[in-house]
N, C-alpha and C. Protein backbone atom coordinates (compact mmCIF):
# COMPACT_ATOMS: atom_id res chain seq x y z
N UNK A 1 -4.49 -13.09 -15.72
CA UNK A 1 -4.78 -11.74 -15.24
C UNK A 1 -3.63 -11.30 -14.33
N UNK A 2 -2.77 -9.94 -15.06
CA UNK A 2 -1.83 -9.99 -13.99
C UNK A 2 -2.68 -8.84 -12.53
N UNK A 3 -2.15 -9.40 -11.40
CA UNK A 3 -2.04 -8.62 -10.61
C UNK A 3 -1.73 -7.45 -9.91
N UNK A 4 -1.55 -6.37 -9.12
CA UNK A 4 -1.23 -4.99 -8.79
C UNK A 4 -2.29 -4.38 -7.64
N UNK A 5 -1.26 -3.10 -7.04
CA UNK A 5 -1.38 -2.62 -6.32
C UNK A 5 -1.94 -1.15 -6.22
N UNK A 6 -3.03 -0.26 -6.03
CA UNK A 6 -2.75 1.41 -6.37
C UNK A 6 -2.66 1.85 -4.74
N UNK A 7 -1.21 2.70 -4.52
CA UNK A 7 -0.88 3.56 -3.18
C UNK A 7 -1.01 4.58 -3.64
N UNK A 8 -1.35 5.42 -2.35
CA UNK A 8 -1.75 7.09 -2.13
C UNK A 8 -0.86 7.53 -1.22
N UNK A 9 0.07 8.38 -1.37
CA UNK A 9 0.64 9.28 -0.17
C UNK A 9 -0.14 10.41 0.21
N UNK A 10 -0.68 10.48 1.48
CA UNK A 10 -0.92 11.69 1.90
C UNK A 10 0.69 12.20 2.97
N UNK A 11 1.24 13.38 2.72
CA UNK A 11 2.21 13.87 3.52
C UNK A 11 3.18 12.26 3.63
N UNK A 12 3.37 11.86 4.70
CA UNK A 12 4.03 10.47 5.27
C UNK A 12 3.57 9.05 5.23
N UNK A 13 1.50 9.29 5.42
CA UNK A 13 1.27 8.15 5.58
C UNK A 13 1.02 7.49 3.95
N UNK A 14 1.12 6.45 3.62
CA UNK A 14 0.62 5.94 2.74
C UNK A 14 -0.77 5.18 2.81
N UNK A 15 -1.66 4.54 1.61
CA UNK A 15 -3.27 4.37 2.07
C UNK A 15 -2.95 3.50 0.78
N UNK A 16 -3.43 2.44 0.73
CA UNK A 16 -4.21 1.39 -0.20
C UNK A 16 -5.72 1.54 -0.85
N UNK A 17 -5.64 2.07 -2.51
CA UNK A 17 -6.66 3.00 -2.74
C UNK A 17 -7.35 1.66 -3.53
N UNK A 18 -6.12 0.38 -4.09
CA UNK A 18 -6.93 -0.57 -5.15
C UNK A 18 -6.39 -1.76 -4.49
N UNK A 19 -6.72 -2.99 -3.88
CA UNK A 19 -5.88 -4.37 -3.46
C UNK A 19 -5.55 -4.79 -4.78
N UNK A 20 -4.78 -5.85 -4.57
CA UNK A 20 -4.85 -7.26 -5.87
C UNK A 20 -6.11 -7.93 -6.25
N UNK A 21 -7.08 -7.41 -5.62
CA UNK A 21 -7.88 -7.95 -6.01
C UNK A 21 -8.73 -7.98 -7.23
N UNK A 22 -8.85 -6.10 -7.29
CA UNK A 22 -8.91 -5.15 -8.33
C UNK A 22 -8.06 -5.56 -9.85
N UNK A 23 -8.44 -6.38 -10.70
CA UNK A 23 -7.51 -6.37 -12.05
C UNK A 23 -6.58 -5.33 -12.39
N UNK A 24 -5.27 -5.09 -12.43
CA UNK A 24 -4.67 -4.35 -12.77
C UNK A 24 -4.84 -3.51 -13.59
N UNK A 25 -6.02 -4.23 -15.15
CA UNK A 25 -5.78 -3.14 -16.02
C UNK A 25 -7.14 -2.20 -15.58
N UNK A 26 -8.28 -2.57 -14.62
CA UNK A 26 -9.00 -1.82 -14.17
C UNK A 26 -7.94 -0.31 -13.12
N UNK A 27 -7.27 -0.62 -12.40
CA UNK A 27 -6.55 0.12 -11.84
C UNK A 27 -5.87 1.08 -12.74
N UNK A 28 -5.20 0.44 -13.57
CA UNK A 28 -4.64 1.67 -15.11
C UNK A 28 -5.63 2.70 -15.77
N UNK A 29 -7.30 2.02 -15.63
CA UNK A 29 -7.81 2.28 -16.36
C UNK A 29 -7.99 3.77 -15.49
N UNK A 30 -8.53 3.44 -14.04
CA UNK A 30 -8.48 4.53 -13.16
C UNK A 30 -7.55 5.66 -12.88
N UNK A 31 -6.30 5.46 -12.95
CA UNK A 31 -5.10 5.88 -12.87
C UNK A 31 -5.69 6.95 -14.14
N UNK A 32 -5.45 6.73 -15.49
CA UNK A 32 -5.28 7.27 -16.70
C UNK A 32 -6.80 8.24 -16.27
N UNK A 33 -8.30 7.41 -15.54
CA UNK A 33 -9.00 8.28 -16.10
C UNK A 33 -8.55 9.73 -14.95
N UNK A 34 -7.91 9.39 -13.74
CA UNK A 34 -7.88 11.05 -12.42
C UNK A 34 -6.73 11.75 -13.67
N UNK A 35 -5.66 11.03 -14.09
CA UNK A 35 -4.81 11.42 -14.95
C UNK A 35 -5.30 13.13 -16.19
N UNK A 36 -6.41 12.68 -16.82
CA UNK A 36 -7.25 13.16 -17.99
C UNK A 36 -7.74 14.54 -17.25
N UNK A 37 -8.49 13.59 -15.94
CA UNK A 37 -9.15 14.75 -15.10
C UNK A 37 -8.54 15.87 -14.73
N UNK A 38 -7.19 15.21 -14.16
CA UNK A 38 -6.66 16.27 -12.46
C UNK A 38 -7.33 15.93 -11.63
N UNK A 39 -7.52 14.49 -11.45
CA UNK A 39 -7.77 14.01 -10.10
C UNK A 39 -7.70 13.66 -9.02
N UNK A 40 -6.01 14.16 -9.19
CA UNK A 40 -4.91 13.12 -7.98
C UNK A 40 -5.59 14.47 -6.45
N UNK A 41 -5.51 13.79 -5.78
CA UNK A 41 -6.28 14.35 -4.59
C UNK A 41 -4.93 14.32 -3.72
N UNK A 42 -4.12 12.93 -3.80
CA UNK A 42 -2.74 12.22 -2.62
C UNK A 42 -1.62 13.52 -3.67
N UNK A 43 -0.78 13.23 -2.60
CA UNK A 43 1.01 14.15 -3.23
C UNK A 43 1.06 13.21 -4.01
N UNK A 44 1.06 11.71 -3.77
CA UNK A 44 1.47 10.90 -4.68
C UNK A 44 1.05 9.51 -5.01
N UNK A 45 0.84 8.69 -6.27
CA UNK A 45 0.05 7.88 -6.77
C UNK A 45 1.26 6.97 -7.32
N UNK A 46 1.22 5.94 -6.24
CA UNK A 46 1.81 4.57 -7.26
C UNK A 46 0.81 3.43 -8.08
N UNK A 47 1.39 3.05 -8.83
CA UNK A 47 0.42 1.38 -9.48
C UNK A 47 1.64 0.76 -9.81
N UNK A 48 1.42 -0.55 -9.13
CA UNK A 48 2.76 -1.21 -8.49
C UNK A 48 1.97 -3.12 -8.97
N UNK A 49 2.93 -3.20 -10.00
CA UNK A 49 2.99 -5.02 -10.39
C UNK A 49 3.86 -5.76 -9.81
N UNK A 50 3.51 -6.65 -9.16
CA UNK A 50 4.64 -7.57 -8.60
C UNK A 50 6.07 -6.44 -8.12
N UNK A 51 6.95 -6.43 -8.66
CA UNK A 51 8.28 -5.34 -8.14
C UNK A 51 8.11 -4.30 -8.88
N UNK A 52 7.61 -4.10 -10.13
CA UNK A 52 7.32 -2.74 -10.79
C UNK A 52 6.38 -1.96 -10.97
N UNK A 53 6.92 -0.82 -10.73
CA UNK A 53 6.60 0.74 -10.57
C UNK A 53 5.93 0.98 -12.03
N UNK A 54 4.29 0.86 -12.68
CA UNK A 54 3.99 0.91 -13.98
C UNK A 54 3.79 2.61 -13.83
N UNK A 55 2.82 3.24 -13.01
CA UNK A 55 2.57 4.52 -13.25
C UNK A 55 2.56 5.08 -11.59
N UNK A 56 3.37 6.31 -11.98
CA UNK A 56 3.55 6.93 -10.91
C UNK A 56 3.26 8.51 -11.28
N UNK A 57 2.71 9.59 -10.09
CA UNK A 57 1.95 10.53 -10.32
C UNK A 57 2.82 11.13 -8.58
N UNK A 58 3.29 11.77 -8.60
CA UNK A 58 3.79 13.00 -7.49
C UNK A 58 3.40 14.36 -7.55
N UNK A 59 3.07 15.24 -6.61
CA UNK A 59 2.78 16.82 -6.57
C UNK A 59 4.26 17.41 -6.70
N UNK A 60 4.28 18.56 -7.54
CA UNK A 60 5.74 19.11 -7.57
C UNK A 60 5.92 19.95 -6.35
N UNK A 61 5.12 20.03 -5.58
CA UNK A 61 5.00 20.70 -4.11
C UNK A 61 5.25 19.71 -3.18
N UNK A 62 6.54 18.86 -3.59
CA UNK A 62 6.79 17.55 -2.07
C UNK A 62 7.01 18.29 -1.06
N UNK A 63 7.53 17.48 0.17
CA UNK A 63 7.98 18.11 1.12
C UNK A 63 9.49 18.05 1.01
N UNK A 64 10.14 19.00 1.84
CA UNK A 64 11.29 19.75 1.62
C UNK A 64 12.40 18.48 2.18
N UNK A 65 13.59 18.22 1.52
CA UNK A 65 14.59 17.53 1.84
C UNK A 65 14.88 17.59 2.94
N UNK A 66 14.84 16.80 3.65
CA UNK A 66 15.50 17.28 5.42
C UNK A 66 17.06 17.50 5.43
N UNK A 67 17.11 18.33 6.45
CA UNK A 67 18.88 18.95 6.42
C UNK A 67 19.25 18.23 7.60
N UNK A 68 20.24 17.51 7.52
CA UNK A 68 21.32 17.07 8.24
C UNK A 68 22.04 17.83 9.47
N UNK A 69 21.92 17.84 10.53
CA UNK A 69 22.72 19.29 10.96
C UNK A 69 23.98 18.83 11.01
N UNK A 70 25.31 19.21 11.30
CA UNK A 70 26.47 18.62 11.40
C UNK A 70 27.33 18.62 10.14
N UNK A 71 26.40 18.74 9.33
CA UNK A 71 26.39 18.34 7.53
C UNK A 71 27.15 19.74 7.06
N UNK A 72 28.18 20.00 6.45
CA UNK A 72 28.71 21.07 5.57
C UNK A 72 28.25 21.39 4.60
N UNK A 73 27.26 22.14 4.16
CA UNK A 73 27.15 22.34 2.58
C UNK A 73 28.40 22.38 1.39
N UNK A 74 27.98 21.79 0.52
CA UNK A 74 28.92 21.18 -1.04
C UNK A 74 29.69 22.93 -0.76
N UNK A 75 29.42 24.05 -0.72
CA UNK A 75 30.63 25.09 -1.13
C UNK A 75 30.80 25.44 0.28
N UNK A 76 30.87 24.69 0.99
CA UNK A 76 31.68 25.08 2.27
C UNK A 76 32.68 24.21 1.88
N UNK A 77 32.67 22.99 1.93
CA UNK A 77 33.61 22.39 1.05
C UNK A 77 34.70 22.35 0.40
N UNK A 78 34.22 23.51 -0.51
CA UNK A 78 35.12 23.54 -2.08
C UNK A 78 35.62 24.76 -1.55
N UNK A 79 35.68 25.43 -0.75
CA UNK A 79 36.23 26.35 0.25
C UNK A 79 37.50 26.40 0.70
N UNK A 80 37.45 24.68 1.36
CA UNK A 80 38.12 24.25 2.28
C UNK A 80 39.81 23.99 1.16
């Protein structure tokens, strides 16, 4: 039985929605069924095996790249 993980991002924090304890393919099974639905509730949904990333689920409404201050934008640049 392999093992796995299901994470939830809300905003920054992350939340542990399935342990290892949970059979992995029960976790897929869950994953696929919010999937069907539109169930994702978090910005974002990992299911995570040992080092790999099997299914992942993000809101296209992330939060915004943070800006650097100090930082030149690319056509200030090409300006120069």
């Amino acid at each position: 039985m392999r093992l796995g993980i299901t994470l939830n991002r809300i905003g920054n924090a992350w939340q542990v929605t399935h342990l290892p304890s949970v059979p992995l393919a029960d976790q897929l099974a869950d994953f696929k069924a919010k999937q069907v639905a539109g169930g994702f509730t978090a910005d974002e949904t990992l299911v995570v095996s040992l080092s790999d990333t099997l299914k992942r689920h993000a809101k296209k409404a992330s939060a915004p790249e943070p800006v650097v201050e100090g930082e030149e934008s690319p056509k200030a640049k090409k300006k120069s």
